[in-house]
N, C-alpha and C. Protein backbone atom coordinates (compact mmCIF):
# COMPACT_ATOMS: atom_id res chain seq x y z
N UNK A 1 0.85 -1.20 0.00
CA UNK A 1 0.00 0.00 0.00
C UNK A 1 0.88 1.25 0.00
N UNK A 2 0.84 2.02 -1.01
CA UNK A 2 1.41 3.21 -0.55
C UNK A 2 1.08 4.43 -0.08
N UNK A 3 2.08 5.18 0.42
CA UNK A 3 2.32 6.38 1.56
C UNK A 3 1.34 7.58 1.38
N UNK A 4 0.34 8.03 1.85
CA UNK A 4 -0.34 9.00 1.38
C UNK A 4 -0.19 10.18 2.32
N UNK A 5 -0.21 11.30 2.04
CA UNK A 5 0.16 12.45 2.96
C UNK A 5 -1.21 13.47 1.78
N UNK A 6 -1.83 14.00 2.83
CA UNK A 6 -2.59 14.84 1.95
C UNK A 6 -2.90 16.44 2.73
N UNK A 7 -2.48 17.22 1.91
CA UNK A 7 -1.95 18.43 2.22
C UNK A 7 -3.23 19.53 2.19
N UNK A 8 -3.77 19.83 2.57
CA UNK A 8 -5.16 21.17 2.44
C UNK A 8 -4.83 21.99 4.11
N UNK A 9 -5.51 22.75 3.67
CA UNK A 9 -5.64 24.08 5.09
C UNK A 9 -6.56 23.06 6.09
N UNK A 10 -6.99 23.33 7.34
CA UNK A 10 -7.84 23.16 8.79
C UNK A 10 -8.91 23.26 8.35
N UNK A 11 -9.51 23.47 7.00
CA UNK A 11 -11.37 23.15 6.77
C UNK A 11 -11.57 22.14 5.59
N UNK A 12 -13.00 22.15 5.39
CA UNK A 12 -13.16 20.68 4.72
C UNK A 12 -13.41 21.22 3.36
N UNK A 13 -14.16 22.14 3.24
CA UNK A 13 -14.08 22.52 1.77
C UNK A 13 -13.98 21.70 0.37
N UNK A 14 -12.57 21.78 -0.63
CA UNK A 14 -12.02 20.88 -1.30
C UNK A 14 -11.36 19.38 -0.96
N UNK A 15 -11.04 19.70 0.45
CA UNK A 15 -10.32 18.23 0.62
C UNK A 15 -11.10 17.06 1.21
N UNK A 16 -12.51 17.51 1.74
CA UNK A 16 -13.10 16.74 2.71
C UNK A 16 -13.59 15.57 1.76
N UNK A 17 -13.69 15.41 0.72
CA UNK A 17 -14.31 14.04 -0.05
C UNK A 17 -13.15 13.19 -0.29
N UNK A 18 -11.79 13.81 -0.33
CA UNK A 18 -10.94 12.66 -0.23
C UNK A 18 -10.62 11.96 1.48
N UNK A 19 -11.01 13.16 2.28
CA UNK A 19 -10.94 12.32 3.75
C UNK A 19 -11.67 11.67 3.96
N UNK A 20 -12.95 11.82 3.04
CA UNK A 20 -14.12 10.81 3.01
C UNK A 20 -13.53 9.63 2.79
N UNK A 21 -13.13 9.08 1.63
CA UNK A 21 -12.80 8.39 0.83
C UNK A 21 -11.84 7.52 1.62
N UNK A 22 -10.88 7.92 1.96
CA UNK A 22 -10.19 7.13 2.77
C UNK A 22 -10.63 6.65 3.94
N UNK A 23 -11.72 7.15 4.82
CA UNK A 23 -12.17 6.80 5.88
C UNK A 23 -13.36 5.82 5.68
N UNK A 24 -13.73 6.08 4.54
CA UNK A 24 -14.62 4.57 3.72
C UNK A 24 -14.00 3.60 3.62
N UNK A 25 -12.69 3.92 3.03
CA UNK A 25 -12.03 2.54 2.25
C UNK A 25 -11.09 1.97 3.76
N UNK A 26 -10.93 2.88 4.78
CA UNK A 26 -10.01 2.04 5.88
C UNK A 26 -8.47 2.22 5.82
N UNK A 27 -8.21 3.42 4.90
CA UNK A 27 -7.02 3.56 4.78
C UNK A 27 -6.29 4.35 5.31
N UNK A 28 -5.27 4.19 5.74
CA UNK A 28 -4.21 5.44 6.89
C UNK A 28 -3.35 6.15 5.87
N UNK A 29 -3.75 7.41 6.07
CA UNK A 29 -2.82 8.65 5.46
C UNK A 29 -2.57 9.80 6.50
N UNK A 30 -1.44 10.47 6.18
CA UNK A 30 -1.43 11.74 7.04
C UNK A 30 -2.29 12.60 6.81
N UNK A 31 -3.49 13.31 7.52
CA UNK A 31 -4.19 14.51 6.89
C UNK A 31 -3.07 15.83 7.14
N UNK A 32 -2.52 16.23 6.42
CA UNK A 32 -1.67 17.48 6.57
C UNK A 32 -2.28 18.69 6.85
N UNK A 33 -2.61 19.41 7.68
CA UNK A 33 -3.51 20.57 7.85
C UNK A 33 -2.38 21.94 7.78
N UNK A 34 -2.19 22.69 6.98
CA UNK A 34 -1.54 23.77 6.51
C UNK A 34 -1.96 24.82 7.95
N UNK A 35 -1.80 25.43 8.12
CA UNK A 35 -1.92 27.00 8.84
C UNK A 35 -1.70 27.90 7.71
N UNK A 36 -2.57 28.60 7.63
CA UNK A 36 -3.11 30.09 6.78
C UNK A 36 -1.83 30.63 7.05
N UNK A 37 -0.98 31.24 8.21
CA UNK A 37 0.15 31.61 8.20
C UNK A 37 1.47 30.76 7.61
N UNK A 38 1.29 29.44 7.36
CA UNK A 38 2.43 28.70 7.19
C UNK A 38 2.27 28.94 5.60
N UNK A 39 1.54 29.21 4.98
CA UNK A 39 0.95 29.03 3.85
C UNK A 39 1.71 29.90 2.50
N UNK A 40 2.38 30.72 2.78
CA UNK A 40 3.14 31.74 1.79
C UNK A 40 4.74 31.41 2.06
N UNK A 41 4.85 30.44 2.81
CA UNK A 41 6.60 29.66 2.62
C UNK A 41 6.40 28.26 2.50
N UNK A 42 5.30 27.67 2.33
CA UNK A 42 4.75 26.37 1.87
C UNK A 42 4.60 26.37 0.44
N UNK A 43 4.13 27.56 -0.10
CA UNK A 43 3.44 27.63 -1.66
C UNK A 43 4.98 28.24 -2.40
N UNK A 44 5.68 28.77 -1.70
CA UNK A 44 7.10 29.11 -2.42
C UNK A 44 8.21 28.62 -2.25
N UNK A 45 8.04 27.08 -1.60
CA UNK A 45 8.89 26.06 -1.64
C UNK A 45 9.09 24.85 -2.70
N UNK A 46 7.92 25.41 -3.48
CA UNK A 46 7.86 24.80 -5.02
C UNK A 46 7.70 23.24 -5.28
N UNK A 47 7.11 22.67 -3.81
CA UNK A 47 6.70 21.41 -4.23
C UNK A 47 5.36 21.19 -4.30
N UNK A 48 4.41 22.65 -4.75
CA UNK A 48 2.84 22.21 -5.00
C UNK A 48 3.52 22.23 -6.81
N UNK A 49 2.59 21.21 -7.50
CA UNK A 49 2.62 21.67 -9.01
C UNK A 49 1.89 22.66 -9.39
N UNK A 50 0.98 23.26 -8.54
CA UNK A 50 0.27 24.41 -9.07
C UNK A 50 0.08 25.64 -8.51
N UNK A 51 1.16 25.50 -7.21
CA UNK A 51 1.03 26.58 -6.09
C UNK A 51 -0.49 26.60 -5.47
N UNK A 52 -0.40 25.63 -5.40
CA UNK A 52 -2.18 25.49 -4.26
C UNK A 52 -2.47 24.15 -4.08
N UNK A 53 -3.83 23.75 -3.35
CA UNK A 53 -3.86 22.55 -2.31
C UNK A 53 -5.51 22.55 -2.61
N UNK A 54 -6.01 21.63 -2.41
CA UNK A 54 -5.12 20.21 -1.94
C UNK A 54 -4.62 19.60 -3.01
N UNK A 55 -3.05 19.07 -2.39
CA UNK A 55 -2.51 17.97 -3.12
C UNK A 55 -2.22 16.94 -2.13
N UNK A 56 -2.27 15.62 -3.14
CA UNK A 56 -1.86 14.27 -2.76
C UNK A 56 -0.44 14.14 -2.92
N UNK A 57 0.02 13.93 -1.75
CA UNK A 57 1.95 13.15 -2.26
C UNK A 57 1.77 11.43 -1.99
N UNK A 58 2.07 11.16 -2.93
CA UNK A 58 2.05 9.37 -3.01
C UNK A 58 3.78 9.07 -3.22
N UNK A 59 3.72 8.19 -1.55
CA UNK A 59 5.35 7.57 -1.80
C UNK A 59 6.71 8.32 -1.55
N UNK A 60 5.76 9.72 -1.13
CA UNK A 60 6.91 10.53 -1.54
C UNK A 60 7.68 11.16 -2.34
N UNK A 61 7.26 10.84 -2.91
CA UNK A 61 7.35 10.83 -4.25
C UNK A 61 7.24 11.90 -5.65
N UNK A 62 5.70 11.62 -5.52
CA UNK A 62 4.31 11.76 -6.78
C UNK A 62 3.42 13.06 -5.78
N UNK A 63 3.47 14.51 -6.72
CA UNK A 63 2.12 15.23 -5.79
C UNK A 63 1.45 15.26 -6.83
N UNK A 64 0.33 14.97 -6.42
CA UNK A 64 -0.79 14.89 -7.77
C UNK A 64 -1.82 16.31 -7.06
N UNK A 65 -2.66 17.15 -7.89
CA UNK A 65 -3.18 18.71 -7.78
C UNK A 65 -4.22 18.33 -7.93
N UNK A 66 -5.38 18.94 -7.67
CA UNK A 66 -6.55 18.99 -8.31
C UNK A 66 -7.59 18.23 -7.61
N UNK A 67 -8.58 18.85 -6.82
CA UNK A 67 -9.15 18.15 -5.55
C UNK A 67 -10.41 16.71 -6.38
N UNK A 68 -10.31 17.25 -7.51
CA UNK A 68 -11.19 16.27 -8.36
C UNK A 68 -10.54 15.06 -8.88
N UNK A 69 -9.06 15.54 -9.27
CA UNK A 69 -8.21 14.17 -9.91
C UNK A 69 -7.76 13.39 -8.68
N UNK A 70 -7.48 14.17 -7.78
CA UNK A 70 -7.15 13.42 -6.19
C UNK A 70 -8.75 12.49 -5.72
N UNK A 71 -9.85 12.83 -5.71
CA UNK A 71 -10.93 11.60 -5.53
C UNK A 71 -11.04 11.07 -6.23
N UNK A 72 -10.76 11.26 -7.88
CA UNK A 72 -10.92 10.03 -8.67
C UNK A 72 -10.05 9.11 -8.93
N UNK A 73 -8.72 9.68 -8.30
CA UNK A 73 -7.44 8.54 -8.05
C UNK A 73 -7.92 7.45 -6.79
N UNK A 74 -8.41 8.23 -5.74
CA UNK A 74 -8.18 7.17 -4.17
C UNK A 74 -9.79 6.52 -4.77
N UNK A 75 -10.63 6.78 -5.33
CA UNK A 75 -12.08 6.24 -5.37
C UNK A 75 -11.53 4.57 -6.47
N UNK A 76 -10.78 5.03 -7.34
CA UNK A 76 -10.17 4.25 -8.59
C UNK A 76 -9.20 3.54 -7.60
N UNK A 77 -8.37 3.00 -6.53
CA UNK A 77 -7.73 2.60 -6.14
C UNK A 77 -8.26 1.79 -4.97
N UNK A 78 -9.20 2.26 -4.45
CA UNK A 78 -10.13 1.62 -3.41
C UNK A 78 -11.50 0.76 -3.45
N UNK A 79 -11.98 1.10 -5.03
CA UNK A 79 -12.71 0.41 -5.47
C UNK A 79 -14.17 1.53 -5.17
N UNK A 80 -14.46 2.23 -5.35
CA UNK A 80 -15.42 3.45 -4.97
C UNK A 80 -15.67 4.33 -5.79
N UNK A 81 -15.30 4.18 -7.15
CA UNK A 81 -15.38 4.50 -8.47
C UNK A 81 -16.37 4.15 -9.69
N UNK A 82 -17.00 2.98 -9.01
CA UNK A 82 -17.73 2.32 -9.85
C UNK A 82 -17.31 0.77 -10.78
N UNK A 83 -18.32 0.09 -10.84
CA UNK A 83 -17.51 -1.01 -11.14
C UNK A 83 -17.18 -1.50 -12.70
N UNK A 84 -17.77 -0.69 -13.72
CA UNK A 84 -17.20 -0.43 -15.18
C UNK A 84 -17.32 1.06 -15.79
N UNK A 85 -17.02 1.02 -16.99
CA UNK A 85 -16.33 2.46 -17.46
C UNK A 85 -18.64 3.26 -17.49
N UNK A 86 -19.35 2.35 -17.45
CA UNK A 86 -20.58 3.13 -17.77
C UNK A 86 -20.85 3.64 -16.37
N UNK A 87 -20.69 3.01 -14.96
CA UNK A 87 -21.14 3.74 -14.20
C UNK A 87 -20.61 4.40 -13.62
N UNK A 88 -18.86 4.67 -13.99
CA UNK A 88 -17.52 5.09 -13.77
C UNK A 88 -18.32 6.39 -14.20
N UNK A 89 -18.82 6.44 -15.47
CA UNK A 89 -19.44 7.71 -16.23
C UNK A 89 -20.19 8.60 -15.23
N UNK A 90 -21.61 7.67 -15.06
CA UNK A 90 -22.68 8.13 -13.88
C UNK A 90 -21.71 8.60 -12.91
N UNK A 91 -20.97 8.24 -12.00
CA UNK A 91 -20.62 8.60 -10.92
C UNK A 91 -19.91 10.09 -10.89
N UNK A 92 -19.23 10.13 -12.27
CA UNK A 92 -18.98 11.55 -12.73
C UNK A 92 -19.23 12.50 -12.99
N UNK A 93 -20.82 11.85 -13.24
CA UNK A 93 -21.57 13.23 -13.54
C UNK A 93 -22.13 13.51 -12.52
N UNK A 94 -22.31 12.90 -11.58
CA UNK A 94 -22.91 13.03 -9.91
C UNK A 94 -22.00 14.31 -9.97
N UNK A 95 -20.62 14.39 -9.69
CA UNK A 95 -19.57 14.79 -9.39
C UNK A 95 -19.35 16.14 -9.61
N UNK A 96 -19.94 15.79 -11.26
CA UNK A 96 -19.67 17.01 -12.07
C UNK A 96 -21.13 18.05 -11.93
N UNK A 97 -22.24 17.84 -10.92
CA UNK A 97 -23.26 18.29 -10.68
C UNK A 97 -22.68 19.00 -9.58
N UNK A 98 -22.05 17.75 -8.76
CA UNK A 98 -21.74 18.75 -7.56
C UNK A 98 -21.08 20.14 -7.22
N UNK A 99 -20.14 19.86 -8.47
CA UNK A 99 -19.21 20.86 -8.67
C UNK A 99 -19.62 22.10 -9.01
N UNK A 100 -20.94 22.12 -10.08
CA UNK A 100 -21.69 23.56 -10.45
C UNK A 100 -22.43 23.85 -9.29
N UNK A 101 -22.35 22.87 -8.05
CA UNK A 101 -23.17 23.55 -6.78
C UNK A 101 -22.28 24.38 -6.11
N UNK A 102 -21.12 23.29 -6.19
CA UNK A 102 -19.36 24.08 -5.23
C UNK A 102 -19.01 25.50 -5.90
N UNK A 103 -19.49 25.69 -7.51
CA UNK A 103 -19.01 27.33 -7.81
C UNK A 103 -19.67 28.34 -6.98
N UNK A 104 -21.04 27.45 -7.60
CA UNK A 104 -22.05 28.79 -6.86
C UNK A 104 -21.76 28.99 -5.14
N UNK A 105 -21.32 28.17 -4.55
CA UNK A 105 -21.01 28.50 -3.36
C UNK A 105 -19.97 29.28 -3.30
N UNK A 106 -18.70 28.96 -3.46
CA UNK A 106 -17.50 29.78 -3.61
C UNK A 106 -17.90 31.35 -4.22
N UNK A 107 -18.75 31.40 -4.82
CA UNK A 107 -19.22 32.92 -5.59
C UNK A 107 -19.74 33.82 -4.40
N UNK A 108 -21.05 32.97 -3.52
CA UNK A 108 -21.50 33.42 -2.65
C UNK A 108 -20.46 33.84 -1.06
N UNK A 109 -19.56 32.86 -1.20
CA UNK A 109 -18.63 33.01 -0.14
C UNK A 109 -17.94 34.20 -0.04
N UNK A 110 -17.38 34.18 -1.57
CA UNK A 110 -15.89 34.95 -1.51
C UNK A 110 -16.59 36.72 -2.10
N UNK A 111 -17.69 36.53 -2.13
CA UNK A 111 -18.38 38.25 -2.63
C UNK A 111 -18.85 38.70 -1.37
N UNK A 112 -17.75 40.52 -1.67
CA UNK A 112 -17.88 41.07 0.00
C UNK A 112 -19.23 42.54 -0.18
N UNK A 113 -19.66 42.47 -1.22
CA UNK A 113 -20.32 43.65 -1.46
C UNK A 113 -21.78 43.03 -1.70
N UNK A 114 -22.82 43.06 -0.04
CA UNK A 114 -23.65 42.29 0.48
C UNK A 114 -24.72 41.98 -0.73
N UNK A 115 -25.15 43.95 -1.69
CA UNK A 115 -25.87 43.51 -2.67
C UNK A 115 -25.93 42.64 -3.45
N UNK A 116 -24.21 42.65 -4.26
CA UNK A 116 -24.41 41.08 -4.92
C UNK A 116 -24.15 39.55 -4.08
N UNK A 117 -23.79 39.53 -3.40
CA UNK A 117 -23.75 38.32 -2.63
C UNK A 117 -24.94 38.04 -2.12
N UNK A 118 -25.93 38.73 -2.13
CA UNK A 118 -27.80 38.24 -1.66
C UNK A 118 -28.08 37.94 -3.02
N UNK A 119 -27.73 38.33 -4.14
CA UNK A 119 -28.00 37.86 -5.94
C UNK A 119 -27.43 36.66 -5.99
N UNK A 120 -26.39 36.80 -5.70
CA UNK A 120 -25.25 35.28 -5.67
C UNK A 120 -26.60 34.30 -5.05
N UNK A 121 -26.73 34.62 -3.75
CA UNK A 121 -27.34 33.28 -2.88
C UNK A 121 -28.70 32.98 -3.80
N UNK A 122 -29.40 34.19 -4.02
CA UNK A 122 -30.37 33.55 -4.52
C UNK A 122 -30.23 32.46 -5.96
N UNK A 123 -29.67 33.24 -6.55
CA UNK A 123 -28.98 32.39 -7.75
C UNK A 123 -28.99 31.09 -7.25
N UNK A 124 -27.90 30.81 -6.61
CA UNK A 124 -27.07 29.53 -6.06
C UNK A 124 -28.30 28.54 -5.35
N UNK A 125 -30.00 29.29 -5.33
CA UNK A 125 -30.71 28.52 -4.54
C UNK A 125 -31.31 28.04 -5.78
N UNK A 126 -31.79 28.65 -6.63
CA UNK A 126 -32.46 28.16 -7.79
C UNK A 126 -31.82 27.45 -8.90
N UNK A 127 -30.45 27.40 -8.73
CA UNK A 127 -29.46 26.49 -9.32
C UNK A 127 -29.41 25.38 -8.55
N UNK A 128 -28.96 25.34 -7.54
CA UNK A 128 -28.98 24.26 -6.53
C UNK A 128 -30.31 23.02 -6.97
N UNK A 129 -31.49 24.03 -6.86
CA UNK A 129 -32.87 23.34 -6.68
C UNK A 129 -32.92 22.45 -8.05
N UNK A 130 -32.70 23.26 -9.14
CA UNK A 130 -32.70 22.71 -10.68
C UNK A 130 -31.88 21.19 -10.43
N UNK A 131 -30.83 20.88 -10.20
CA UNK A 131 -29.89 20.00 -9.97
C UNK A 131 -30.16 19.29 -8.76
N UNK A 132 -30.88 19.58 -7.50
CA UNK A 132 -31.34 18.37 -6.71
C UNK A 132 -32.38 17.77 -7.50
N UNK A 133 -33.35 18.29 -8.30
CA UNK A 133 -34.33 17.93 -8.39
C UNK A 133 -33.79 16.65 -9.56
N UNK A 134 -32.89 16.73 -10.34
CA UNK A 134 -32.52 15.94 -11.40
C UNK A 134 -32.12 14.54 -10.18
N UNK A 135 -30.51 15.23 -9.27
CA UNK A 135 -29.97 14.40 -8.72
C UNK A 135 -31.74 13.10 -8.18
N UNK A 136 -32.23 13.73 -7.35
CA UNK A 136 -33.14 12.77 -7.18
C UNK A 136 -33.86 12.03 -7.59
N UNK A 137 -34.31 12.13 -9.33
CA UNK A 137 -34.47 11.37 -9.98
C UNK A 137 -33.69 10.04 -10.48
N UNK A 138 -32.49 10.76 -10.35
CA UNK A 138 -31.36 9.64 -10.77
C UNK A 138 -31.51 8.47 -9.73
N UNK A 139 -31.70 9.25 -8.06
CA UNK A 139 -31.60 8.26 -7.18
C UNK A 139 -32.96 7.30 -7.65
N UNK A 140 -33.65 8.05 -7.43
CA UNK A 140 -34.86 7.05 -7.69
C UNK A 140 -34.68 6.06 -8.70
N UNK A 141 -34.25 6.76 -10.06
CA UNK A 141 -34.74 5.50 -10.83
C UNK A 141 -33.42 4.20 -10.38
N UNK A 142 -32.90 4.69 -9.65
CA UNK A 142 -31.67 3.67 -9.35
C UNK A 142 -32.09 2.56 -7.73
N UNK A 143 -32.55 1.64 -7.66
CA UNK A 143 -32.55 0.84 -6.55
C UNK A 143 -33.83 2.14 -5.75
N UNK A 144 -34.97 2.22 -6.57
CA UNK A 144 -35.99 3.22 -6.35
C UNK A 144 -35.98 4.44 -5.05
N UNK A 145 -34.36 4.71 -5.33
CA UNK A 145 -34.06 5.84 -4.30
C UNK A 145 -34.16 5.46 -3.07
N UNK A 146 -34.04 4.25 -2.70
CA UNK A 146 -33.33 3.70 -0.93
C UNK A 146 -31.65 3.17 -1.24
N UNK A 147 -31.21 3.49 -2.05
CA UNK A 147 -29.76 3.13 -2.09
C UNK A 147 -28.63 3.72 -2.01
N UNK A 148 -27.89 4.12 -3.39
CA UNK A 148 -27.30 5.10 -3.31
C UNK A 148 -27.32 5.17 -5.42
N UNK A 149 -26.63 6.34 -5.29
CA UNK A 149 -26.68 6.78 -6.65
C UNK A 149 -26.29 5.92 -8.12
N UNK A 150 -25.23 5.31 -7.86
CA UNK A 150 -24.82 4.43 -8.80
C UNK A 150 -24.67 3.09 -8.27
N UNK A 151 -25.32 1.94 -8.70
CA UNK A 151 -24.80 0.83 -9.10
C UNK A 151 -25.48 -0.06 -7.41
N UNK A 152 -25.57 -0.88 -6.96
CA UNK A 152 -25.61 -1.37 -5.64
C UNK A 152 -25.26 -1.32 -4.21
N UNK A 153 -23.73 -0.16 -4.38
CA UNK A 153 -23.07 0.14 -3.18
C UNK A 153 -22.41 1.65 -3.18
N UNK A 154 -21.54 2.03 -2.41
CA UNK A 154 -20.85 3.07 -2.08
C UNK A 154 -20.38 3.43 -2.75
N UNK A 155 -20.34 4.69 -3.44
CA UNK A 155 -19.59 5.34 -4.32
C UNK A 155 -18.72 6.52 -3.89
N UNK A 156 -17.80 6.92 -4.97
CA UNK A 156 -17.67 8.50 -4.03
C UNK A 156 -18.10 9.44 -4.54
N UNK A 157 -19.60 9.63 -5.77
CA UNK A 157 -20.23 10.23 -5.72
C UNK A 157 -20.79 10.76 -4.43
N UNK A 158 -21.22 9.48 -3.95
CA UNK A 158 -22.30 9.54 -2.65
C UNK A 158 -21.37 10.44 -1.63
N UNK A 159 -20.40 10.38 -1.30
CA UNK A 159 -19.66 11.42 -0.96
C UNK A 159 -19.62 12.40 -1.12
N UNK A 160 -19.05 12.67 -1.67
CA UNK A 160 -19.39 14.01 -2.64
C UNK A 160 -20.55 14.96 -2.26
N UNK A 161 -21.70 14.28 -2.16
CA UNK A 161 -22.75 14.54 -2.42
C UNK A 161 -22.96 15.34 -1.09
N UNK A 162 -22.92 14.16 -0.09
CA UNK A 162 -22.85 14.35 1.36
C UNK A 162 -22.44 15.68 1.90
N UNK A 163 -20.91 15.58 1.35
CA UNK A 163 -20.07 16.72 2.16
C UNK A 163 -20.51 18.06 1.53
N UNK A 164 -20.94 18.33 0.15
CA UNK A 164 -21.40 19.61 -0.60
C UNK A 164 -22.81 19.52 0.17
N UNK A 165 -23.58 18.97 0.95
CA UNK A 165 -24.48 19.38 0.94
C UNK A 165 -24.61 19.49 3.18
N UNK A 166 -23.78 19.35 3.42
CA UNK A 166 -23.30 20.05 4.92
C UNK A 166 -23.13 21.29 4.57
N UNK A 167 -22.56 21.86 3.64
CA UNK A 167 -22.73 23.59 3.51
C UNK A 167 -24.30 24.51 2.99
N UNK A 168 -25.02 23.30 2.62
CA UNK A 168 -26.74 23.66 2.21
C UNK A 168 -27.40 24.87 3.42
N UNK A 169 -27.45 24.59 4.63
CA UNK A 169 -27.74 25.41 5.40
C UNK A 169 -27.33 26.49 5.22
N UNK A 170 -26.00 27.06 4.61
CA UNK A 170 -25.01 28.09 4.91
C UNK A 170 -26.20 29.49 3.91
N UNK A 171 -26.70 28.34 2.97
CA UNK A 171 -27.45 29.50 2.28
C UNK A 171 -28.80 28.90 2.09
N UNK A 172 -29.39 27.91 2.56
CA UNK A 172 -30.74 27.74 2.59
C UNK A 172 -31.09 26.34 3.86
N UNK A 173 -31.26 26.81 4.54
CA UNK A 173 -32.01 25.56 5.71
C UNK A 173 -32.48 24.70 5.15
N UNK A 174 -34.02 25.14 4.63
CA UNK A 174 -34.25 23.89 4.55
C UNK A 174 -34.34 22.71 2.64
N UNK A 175 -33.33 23.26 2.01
CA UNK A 175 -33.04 22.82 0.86
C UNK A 175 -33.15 21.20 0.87
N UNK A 176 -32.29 20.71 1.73
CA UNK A 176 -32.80 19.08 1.76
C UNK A 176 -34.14 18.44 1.79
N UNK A 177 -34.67 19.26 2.78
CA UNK A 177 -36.25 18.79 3.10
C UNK A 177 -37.28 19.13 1.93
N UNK A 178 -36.91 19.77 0.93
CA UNK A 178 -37.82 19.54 -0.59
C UNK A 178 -37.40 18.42 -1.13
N UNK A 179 -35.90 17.49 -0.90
CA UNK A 179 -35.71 16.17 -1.33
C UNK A 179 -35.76 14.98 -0.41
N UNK A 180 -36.73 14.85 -0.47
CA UNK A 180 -36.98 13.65 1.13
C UNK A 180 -35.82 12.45 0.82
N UNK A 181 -35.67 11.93 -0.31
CA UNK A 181 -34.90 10.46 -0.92
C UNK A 181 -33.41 11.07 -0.48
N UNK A 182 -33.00 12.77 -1.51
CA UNK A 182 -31.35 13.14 -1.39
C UNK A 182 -31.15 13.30 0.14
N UNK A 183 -32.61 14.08 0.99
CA UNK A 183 -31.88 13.43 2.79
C UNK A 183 -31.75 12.42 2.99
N UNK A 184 -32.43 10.99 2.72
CA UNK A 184 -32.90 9.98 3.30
C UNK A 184 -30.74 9.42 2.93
N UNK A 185 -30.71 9.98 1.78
CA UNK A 185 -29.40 8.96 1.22
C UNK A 185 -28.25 9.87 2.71
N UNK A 186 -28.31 11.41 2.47
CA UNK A 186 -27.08 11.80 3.40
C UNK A 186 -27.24 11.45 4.53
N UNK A 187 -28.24 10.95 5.43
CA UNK A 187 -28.40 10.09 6.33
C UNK A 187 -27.75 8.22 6.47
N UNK A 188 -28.19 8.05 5.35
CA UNK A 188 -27.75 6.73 4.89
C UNK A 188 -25.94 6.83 4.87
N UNK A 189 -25.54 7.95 4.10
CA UNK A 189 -24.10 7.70 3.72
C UNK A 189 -23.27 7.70 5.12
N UNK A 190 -23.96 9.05 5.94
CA UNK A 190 -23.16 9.65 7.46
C UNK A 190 -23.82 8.19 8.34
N UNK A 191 -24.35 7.14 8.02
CA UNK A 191 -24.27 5.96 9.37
C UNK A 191 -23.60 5.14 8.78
N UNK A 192 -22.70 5.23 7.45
CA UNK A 192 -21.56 3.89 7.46
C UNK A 192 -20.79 3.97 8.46
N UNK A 193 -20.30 3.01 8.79
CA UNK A 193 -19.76 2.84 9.82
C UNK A 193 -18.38 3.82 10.20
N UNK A 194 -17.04 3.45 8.96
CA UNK A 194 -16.63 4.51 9.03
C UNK A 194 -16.74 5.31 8.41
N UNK A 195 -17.55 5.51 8.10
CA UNK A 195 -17.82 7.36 7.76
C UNK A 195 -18.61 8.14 8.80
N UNK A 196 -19.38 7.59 9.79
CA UNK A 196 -19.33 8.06 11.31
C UNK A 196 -18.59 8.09 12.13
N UNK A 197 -17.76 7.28 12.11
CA UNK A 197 -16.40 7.29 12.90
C UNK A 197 -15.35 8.54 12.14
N UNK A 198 -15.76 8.63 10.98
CA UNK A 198 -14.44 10.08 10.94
C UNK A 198 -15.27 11.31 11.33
N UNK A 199 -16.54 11.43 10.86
CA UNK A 199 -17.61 12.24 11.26
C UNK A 199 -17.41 12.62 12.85
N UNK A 200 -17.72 12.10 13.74
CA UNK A 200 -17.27 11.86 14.90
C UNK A 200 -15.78 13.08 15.69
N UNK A 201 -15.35 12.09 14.68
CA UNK A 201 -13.29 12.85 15.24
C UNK A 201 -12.43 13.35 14.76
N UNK A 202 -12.95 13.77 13.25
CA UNK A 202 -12.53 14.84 12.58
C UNK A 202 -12.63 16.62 13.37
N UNK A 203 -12.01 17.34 12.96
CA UNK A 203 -11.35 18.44 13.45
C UNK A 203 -13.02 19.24 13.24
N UNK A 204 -13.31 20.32 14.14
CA UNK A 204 -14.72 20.45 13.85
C UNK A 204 -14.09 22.28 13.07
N UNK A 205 -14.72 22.44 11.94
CA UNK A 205 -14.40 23.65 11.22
C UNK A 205 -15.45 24.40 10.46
N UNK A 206 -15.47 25.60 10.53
CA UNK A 206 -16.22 26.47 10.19
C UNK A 206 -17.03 26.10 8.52
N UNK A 207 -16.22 25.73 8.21
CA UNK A 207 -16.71 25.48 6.69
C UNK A 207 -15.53 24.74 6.12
């Protein structure tokens, strides 16, 4: 098995679906937690490939960038990827849904001029809604929405899914509760076993 060290700041943000991932699959890595101050002689020591985080170092080796190519490496290595190239697909596009939820958040986050950042949120609610409403169809027509998204078992869609939607409150309460099935699943995903156990004793952070 090799050496994993995985490098992001003290919140869950980008990195939290690969801590998922490993805490599904049972695997020991270092979580590297940066300090905001350590952070401008970390990024000019020239071993990020892109001057930013999270990155994976494998072996010591290998830093691989990109908080998306880093879950589809440990999901592809752990078996949490899907079990051929068609639902390898599905699970991507879960992924790739989530991700037009993660902009609109980051938009709403990082805008300091309140007028547009109340445009942002609303936006980000009626975008959001467009895309649960699909996501839940998918669940359904899949194992009639008591399962999980792709295929018979755990994915790291379902991840994914989970951790982008712990920030749902930040701009709408009760957004889940118009999807009774997409709660029923983030309930389902947060009582695997370990994925309550990292839930549990993971570092508790603002966002």
């Amino acid at each position: 098995m090799p050496q994993y060290r995985l490098m992001y700041f003290n919140i869950r943000a980008r990195a939290e679906t690969s801590r998922m991932i490993f805490a599904a699959a049972g695997v020991e890595y270092e979580d590297v937690r940066v300090a905001r101050e350590q952070w401008p002689a970390e990024k000019a020591s020239g071993k990020y490939p892109f001057g930013q985080v999270p990155c994976l170092e494998i072996d010591g080796k290998f830093m691989l960038a990109q908080s998306r190519s880093i879950g589809r490496y440990l999901a592809n290595e752990f078996g949490l990827a899907g079990k051929d190239n068609l639902e390898k697909a599905k699970v991507d596009m879960v992924i790739d849904v989530c991700e037009d939820i993660q902009l609109g958040l980051s938009k709403f986050f990082l805008e300091k001029d309140e007028t547009r950042k109340a445009e942002f949120k609303a936006d980000l609610v009626v975008k959001a809604d467009s895309l649960l409403a699909g996501l839940e169809k998918m669940l359904i027509k899949n194992n009639g929405g008591n399962g999980f998204f792709v295929g018979d078992s755990l994915t790291w869609a379902d991840l994914e899914f989970m951790v982008r939607m712990e920030f749902a409150p930040l701009y709408d309460a009760t957004l889940l509760d118009r999807y009774p099935k997409l709660k029923a699943l983030v309930d389902r995903v947060s009582s695997v076993p370990n994925i309550s156990a990292w839930l549990k004793k993971r570092p508790k952070t603002e966002f």
